[in-house]
Protein backbone atom coordinates (compact mmCIF):
# COMPACT_ATOMS: atom_id res chain seq x y z
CA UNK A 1 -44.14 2.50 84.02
CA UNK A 2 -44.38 -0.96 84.76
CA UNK A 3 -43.31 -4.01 82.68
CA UNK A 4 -44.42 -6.81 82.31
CA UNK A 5 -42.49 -10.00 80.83
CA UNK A 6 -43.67 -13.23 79.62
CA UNK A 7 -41.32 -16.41 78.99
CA UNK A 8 -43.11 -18.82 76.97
CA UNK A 9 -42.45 -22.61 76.79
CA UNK A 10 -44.69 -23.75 73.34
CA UNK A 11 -46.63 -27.06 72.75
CA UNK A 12 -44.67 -29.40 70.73
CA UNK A 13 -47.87 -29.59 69.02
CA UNK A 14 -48.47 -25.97 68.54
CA UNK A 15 -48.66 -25.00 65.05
CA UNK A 16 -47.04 -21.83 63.21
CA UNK A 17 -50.90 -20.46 62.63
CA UNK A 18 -51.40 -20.29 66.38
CA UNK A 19 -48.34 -19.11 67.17
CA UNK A 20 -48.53 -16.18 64.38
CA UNK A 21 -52.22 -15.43 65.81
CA UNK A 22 -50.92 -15.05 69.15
CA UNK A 23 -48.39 -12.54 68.16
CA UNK A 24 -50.33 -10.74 66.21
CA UNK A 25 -53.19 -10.85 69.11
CA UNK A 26 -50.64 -9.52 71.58
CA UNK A 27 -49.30 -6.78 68.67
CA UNK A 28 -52.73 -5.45 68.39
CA UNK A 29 -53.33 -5.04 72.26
CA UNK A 30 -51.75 -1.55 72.90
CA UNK A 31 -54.74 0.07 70.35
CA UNK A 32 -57.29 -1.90 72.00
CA UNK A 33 -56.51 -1.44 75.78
CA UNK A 34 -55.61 1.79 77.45
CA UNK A 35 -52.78 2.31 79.32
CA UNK A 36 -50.90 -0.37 77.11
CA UNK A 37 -47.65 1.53 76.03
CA UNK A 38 -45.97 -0.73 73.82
CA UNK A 39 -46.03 -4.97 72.94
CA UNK A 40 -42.75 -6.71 71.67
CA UNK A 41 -42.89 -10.18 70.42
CA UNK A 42 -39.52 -12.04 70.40
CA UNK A 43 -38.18 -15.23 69.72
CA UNK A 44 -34.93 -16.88 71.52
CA UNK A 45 -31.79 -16.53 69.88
CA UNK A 46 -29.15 -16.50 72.32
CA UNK A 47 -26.04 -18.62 71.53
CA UNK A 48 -26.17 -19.15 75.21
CA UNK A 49 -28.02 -22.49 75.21
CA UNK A 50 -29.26 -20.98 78.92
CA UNK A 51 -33.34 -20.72 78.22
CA UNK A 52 -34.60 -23.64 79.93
CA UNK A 53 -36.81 -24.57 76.71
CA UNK A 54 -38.52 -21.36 76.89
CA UNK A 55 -38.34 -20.18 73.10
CA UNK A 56 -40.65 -17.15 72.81
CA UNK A 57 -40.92 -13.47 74.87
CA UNK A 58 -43.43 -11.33 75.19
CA UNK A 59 -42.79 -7.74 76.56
CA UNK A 60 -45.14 -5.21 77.49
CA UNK A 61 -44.98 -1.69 78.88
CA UNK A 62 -47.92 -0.41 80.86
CA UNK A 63 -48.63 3.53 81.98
CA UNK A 64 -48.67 2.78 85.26
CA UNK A 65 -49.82 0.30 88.10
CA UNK A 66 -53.75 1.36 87.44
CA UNK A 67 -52.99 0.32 83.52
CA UNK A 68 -51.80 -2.64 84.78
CA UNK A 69 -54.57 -2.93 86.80
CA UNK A 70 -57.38 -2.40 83.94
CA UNK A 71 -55.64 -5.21 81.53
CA UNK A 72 -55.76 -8.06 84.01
CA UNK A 73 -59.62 -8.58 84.02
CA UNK A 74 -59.94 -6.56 80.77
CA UNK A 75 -62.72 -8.69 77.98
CA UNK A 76 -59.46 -8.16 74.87
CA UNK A 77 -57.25 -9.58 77.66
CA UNK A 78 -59.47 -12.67 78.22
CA UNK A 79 -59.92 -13.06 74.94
CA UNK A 80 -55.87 -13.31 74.11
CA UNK A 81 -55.93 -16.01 76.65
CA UNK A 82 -58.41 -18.18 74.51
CA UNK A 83 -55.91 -18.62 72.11
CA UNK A 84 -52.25 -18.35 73.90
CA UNK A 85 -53.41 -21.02 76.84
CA UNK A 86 -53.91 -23.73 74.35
CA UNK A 87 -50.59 -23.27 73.07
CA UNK A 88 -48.54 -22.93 76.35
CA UNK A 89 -47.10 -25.83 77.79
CA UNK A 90 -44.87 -23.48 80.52
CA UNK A 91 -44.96 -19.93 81.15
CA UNK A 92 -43.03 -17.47 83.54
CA UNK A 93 -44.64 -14.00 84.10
CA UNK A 94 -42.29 -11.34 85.33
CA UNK A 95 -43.47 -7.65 86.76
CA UNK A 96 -41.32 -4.77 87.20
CA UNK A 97 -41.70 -1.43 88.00
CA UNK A 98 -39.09 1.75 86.64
């Protein structure tokens, strides 16, 4: 299995509606794309004052390395980034494998 973590620094101007579609784009991605185990959605709320401005997480499991693999250049993946780009003003992406 491999995961695959997103940190996500918002617009100031992004707006609840985006932000909701984007979850619920990322939610929807494990029934559209094989090999896509599992989506979480968080938001911060550490009392540890330690993440950098980076507010939201996104956590996904894939199958393997060839899952992996097949969502990078997959059409439902572009898609997603239509609307999550426009709302980004930092992102860290973070691979690992178990």
């Amino acid at each position: 299995m491999i995961r695959h973590i997103l940190l996500i620094e918002l617009n100031p101007e992004a707006s609840h509606e985006q932000v909701d579609a984007v979850r619920l784009a990322f939610e929807q991605i494990p029934g559209m794309i094989e090999g896509v185990t599992d989506v979480e959605w968080g938001v911060n709320d550490s009392p540890e004052g330690r993440n950098q401005a980076f507010t939201h997480c996104v956590l996904m499991t894939f199958e393997d390395e060839a899952a992996r693999q097949a969502y990078l250049p997959h059409p439902k993946h572009d898609a997603l980034k239509v609307i999550f780009r426009p709302i980004i003003k930092n992102l860290i992406v973070f691979d690992y494998s178990l």
